[in-house]
N, C-alpha and C. Protein backbone atom coordinates (compact mmCIF):
# COMPACT_ATOMS: atom_id res chain seq x y z
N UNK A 1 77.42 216.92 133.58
CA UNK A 1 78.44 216.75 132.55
C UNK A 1 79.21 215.46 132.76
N UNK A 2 79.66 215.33 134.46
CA UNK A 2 80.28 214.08 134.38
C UNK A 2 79.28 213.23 134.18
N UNK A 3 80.33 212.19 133.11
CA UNK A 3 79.14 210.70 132.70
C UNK A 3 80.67 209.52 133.38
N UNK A 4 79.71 208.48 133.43
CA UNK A 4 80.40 207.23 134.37
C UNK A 4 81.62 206.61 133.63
N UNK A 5 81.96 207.42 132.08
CA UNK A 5 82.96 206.85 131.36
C UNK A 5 84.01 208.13 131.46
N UNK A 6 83.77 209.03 131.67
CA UNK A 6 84.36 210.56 131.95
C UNK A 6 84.08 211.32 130.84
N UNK A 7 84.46 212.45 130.52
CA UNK A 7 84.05 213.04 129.79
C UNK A 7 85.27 213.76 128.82
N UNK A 8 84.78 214.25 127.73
CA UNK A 8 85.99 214.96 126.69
C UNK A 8 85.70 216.00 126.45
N UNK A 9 86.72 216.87 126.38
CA UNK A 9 86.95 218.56 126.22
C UNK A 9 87.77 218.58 125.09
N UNK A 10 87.21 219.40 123.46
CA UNK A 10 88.19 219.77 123.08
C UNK A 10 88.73 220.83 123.12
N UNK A 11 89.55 221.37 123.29
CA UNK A 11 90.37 222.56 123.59
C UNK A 11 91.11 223.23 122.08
N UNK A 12 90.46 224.41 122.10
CA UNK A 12 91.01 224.94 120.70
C UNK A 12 91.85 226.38 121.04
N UNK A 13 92.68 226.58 120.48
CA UNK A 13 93.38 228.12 120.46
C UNK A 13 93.07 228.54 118.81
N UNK A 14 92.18 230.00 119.08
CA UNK A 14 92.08 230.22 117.42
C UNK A 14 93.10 230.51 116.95
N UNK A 15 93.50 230.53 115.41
CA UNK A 15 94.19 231.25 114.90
C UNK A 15 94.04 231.64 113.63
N UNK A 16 93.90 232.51 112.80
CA UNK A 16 94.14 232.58 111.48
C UNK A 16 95.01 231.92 110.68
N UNK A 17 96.24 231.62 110.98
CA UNK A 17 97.19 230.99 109.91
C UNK A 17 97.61 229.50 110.85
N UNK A 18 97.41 229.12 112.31
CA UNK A 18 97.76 228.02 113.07
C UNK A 18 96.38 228.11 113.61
N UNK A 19 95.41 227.13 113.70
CA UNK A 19 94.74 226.70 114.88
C UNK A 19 95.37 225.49 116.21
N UNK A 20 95.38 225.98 116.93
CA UNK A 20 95.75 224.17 117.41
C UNK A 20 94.71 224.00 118.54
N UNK A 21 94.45 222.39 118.42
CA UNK A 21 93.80 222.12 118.78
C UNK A 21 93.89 220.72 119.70
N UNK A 22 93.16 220.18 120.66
CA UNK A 22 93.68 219.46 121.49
C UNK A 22 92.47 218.78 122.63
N UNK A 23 92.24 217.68 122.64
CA UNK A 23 91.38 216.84 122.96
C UNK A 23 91.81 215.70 123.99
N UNK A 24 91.57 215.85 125.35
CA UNK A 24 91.42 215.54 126.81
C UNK A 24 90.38 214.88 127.13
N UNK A 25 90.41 213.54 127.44
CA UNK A 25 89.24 212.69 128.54
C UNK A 25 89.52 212.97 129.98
N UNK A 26 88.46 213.20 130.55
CA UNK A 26 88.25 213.30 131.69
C UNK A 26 87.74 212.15 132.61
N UNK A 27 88.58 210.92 133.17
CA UNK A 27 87.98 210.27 133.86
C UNK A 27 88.02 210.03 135.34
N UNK A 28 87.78 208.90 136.15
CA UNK A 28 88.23 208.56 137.47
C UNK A 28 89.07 208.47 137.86
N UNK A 29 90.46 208.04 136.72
CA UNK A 29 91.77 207.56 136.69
C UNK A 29 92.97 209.04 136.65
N UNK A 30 92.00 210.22 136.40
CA UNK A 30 92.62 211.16 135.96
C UNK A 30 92.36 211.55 134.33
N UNK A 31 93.48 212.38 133.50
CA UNK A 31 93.49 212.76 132.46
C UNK A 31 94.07 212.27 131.49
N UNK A 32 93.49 212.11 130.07
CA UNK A 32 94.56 211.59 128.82
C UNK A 32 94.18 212.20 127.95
N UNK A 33 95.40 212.54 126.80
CA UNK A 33 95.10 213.62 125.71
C UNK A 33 94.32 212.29 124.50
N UNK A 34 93.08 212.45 123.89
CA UNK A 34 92.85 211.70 122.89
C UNK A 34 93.23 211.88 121.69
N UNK A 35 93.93 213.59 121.22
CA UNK A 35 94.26 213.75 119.89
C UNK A 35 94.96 215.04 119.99
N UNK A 36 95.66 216.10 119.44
CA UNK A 36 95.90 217.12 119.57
C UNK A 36 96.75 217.26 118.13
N UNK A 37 96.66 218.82 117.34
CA UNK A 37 97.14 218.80 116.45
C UNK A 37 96.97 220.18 115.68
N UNK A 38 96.88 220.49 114.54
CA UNK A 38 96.67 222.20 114.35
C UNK A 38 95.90 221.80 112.71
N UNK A 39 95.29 223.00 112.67
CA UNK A 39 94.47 223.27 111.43
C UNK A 39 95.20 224.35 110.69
N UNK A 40 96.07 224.42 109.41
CA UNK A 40 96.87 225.51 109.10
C UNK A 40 96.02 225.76 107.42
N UNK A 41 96.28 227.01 107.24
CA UNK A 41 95.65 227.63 106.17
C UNK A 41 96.59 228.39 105.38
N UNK A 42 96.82 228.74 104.09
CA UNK A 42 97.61 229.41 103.98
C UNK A 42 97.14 230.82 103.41
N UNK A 43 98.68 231.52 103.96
CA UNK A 43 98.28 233.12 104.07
C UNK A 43 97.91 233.75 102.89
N UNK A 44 98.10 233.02 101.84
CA UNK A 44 98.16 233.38 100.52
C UNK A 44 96.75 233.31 99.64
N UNK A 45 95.94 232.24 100.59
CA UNK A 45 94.48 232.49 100.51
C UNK A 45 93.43 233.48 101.03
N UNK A 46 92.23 233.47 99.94
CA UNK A 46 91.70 234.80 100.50
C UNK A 46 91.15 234.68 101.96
N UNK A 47 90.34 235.71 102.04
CA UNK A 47 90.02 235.16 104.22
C UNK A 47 88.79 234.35 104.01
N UNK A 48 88.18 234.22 103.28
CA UNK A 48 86.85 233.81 103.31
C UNK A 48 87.34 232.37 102.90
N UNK A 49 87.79 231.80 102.22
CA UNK A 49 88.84 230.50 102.04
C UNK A 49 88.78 229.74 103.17
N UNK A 50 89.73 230.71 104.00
CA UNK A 50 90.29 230.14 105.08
C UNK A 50 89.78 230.16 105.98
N UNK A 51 88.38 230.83 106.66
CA UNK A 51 87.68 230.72 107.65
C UNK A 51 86.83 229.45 106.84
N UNK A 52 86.60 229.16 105.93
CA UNK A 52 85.76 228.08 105.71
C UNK A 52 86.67 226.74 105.86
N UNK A 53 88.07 226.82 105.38
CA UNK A 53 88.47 225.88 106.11
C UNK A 53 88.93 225.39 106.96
N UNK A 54 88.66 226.42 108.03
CA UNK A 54 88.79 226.21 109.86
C UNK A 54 87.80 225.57 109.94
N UNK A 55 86.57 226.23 109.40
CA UNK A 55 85.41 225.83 109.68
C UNK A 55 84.63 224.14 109.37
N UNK A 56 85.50 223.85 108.55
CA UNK A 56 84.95 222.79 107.28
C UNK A 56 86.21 221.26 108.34
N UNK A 57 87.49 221.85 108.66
CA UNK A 57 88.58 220.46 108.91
C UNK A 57 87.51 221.31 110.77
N UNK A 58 87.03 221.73 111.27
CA UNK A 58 86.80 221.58 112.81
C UNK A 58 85.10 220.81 112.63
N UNK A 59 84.33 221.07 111.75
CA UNK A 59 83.13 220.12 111.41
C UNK A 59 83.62 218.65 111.57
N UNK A 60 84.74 218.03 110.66
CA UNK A 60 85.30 217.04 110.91
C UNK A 60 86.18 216.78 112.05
N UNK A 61 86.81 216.87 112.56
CA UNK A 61 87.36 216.75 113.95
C UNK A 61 85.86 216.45 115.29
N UNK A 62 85.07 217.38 114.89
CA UNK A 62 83.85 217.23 116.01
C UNK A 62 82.98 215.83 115.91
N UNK A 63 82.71 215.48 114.51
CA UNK A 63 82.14 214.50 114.28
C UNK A 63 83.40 213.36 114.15
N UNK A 64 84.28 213.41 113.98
CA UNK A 64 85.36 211.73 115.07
C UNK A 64 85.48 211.73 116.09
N UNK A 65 86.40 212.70 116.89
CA UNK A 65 85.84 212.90 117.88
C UNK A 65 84.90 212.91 119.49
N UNK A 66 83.88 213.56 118.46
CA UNK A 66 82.60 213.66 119.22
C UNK A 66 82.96 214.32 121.38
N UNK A 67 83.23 215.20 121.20
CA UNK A 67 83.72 215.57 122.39
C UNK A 67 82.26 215.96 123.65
N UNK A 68 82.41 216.03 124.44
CA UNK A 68 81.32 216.94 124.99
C UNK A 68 80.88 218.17 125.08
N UNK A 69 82.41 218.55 125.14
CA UNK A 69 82.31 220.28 125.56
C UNK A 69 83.26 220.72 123.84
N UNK A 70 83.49 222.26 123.38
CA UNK A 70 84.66 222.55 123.44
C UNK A 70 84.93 223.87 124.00
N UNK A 71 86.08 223.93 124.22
CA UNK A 71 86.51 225.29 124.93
C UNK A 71 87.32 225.97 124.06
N UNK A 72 87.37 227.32 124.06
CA UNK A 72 87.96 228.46 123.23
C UNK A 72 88.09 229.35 123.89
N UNK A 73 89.36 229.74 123.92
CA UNK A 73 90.19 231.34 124.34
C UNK A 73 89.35 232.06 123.87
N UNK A 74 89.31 233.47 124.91
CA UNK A 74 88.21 234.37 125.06
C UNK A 74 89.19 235.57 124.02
N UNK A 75 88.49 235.75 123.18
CA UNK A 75 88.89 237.25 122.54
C UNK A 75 89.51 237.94 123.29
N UNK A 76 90.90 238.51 122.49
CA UNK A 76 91.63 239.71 123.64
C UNK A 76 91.93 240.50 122.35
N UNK A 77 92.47 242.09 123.04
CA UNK A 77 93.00 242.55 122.23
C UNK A 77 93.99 243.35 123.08
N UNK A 78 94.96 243.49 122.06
CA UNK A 78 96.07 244.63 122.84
C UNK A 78 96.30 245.60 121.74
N UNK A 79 96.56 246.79 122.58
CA UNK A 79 96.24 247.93 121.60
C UNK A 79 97.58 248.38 120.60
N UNK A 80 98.80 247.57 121.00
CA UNK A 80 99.58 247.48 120.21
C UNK A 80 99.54 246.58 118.54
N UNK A 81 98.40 245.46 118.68
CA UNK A 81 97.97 244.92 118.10
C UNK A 81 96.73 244.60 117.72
N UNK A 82 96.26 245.95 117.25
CA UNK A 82 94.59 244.99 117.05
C UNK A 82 94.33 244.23 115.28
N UNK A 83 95.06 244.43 114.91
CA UNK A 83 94.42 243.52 113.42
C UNK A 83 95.03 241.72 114.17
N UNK A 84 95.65 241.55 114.71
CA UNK A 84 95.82 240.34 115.40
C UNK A 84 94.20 240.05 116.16
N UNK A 85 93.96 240.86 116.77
CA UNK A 85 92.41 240.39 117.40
C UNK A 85 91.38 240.09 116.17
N UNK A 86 91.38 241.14 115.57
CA UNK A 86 90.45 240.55 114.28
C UNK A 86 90.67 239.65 113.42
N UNK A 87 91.75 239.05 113.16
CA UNK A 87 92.23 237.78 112.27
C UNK A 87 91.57 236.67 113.67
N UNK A 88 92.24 237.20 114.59
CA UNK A 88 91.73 235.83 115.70
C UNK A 88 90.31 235.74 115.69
N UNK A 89 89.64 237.05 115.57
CA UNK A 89 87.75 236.77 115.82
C UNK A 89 87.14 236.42 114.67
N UNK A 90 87.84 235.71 113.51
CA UNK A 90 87.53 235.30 112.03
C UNK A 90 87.60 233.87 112.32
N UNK A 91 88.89 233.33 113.01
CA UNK A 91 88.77 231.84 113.57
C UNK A 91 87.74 231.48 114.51
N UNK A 92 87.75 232.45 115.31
CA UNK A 92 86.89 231.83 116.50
C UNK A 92 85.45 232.21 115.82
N UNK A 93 85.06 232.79 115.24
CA UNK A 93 83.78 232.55 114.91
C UNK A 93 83.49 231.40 114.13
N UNK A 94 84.49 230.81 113.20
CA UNK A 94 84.10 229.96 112.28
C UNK A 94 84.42 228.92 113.25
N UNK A 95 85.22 228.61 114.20
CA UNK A 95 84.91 227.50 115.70
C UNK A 95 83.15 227.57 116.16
N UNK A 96 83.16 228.53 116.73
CA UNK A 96 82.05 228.75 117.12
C UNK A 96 80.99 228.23 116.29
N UNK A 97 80.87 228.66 115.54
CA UNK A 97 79.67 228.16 114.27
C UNK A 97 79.75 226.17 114.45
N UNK A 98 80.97 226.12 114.14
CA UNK A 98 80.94 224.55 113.91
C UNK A 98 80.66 223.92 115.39
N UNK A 99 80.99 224.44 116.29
CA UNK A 99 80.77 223.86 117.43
C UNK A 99 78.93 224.23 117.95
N UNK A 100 78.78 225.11 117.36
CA UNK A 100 77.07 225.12 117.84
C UNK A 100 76.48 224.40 116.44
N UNK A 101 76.64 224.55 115.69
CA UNK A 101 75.91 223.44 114.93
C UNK A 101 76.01 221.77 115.11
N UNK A 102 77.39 221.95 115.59
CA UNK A 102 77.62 220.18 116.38
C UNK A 102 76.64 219.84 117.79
N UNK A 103 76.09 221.13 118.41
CA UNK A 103 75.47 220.92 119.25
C UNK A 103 76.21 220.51 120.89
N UNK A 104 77.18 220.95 120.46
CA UNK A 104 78.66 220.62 121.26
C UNK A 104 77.95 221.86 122.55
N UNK A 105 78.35 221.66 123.49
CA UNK A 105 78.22 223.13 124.62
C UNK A 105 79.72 223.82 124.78
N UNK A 106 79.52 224.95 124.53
CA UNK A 106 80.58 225.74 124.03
C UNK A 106 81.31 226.80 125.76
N UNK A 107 82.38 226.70 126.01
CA UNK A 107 83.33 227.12 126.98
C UNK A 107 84.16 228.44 126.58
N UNK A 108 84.04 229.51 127.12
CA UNK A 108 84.97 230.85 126.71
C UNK A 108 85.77 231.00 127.98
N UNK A 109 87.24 230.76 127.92
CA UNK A 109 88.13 230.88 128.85
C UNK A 109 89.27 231.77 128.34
N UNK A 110 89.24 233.38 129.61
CA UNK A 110 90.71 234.01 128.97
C UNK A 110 91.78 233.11 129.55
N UNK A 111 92.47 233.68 128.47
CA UNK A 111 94.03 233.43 127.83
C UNK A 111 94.76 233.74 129.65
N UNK A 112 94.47 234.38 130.21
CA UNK A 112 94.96 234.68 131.65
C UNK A 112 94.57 233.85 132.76
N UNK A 113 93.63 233.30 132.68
CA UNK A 113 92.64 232.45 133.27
C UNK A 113 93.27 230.75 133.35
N UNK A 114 93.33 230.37 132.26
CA UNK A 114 94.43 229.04 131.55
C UNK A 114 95.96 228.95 131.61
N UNK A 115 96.62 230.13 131.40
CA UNK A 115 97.89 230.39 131.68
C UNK A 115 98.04 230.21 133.35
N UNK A 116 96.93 230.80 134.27
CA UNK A 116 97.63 230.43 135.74
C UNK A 116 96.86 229.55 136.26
N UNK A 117 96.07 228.87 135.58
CA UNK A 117 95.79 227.45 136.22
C UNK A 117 96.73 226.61 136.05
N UNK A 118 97.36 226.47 134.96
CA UNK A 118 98.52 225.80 134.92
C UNK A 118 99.97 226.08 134.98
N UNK A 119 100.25 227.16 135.41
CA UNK A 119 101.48 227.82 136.00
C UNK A 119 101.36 228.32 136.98
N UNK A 120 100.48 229.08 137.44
CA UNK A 120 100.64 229.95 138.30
C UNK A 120 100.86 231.09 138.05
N UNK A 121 100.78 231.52 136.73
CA UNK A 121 101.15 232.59 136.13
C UNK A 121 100.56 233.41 135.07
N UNK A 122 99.63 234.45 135.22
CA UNK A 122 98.54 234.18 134.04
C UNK A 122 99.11 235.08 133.03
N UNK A 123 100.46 235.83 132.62
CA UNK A 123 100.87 236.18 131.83
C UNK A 123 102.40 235.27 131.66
N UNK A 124 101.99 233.58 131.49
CA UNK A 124 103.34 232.89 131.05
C UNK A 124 103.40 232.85 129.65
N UNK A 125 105.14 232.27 129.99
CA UNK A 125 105.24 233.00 128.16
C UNK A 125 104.88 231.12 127.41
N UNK A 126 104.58 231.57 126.04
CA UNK A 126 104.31 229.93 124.96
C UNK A 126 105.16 228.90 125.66
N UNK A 127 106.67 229.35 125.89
CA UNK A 127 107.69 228.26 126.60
C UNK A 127 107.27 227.66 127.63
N UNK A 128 106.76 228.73 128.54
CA UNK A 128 106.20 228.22 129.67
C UNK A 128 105.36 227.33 129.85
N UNK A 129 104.21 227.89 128.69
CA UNK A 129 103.03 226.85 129.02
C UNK A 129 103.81 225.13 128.29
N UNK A 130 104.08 225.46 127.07
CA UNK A 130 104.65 224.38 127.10
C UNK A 130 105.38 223.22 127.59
N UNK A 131 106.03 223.53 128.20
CA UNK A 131 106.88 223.02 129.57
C UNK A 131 105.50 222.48 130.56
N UNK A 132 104.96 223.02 130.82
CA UNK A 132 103.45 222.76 131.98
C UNK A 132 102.91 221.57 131.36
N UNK A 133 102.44 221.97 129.64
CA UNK A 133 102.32 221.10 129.23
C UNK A 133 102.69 219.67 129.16
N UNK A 134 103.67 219.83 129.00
CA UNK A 134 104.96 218.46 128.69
C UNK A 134 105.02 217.64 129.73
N UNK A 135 105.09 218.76 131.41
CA UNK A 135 104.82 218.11 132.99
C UNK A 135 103.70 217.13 133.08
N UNK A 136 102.88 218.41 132.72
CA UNK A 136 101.39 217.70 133.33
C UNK A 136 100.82 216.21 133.00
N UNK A 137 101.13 216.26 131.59
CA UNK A 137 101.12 215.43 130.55
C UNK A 137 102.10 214.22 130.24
N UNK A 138 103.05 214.34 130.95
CA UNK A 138 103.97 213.20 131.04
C UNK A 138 104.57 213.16 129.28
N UNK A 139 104.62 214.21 128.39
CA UNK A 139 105.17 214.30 127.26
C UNK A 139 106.37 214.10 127.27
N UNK A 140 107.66 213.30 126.12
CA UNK A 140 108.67 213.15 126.34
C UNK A 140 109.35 214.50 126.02
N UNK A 141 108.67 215.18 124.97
CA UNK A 141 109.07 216.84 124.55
C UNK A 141 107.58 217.53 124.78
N UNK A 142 107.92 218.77 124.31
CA UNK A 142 107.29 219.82 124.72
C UNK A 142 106.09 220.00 123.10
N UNK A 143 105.21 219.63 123.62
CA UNK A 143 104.08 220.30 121.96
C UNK A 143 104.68 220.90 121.59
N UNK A 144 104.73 220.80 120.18
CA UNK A 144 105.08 221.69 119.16
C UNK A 144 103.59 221.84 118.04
N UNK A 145 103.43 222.59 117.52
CA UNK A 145 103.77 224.06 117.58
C UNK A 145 103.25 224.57 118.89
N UNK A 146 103.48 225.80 119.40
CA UNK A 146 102.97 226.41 121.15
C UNK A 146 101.47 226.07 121.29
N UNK A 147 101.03 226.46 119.73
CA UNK A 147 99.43 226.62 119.23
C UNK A 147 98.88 224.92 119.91
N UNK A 148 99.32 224.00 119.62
CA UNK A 148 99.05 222.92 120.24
C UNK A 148 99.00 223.02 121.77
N UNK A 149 99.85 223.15 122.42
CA UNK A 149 100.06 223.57 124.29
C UNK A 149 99.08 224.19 124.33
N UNK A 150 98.95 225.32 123.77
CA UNK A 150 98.06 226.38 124.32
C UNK A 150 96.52 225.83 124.07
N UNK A 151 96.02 225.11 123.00
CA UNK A 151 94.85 224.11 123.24
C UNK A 151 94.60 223.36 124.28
N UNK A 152 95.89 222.05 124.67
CA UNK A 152 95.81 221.62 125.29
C UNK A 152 95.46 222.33 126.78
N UNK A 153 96.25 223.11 127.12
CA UNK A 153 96.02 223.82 128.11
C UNK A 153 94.63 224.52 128.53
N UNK A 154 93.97 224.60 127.16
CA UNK A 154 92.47 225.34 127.53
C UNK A 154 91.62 224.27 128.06
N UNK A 155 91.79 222.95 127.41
CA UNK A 155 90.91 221.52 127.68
C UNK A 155 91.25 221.70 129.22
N UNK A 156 92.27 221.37 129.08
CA UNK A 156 92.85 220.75 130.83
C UNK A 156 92.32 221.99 132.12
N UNK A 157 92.01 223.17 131.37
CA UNK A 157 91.73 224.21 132.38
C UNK A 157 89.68 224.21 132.54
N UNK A 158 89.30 223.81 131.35
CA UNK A 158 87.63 223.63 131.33
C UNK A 158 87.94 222.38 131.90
N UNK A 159 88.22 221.24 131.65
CA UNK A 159 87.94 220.27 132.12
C UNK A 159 87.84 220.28 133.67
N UNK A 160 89.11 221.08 134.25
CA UNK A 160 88.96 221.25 135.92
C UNK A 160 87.90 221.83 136.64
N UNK A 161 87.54 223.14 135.50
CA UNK A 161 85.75 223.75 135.87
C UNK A 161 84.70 223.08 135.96
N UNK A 162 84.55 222.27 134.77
CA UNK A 162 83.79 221.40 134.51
C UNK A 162 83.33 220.42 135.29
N UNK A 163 84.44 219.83 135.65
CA UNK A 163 84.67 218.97 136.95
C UNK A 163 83.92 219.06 138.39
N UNK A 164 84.72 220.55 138.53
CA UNK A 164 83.94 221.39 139.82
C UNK A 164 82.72 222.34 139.97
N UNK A 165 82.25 222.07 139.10
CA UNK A 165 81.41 222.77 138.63
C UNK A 165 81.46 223.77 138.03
């Protein structure tokens, strides 16, 4: 994976109504974010709409771009919330799709997994990661929306795997 120019991870957090998303080079020098930003849909559209246009603005992002990897939060569910898991497995499939048709090699990292690589904490709260974010990253503020952090944070956590094998 490593190549002699370093390599790029994009880092996505699904979402139904926020995607964010967030794109990391990996070189000798260390890390730099190349883009980060969110894909929003509105709620007022039907679902099939709006998974096509996760699907349709992440086709474009892959082809500018052009990343190596991307990585995506692993499906969760909590049983206080499961129509939240299924709105989320409507994004991440229409990621998924665009990222295997890009031919991209595709990364599944839990949400617990990313949270304490970069805290220390694998149930930190959005603030938190944000803040990590903002550190790690030498940001003058904190990503906004969280949905952004929490991308970034998935890149920066594949990228370290990646790295080490």
């Amino acid at each position: 994976m490593a190549k002699t120019n370093g390599y790029c991870v994009l880092g996505v957090d699904p979402g139904l109504n926020i995607t964010g998303y967030g794109a990391v080079r990996f070189g000798v020098s260390g890390s730099n974010i190349v883009e980060a930003g969110t894909i929003r849909t509105s709620d007022k559209a039907p679902l099939a709409r709006r998974i096509a246009q996760i699907h349709a603005d992440l086709v474009e992002l892959l082809a500018e771009l052009q990343p190596d990897a991307v990585a995506v939060e692993t499906l969760y569910a909590h049983y206080r919330h499961p129509r939240t898991s299924i709105l989320m497995a409507h994004a991440r499939g229409a990621i998924l799709l665009a990222a295997q048709q890009a031919g991209v090699a595709i990364h599944s990292l839990p949400a617990t997994k990313v949270k304490k690589s970069l805290t220390g904490n694998g149930h930190a709260s959005k603030r938190q990661m944000q803040r990590a974010i903002q550190s790690l990253c030498r940001l003058e503020t904190p990503p906004e929306p969280p949905d952004v952090a929490d991308a970034l944070a998935i890149a920066l956590c594949a990228g370290k795997l990646l790295r080490h094998g």
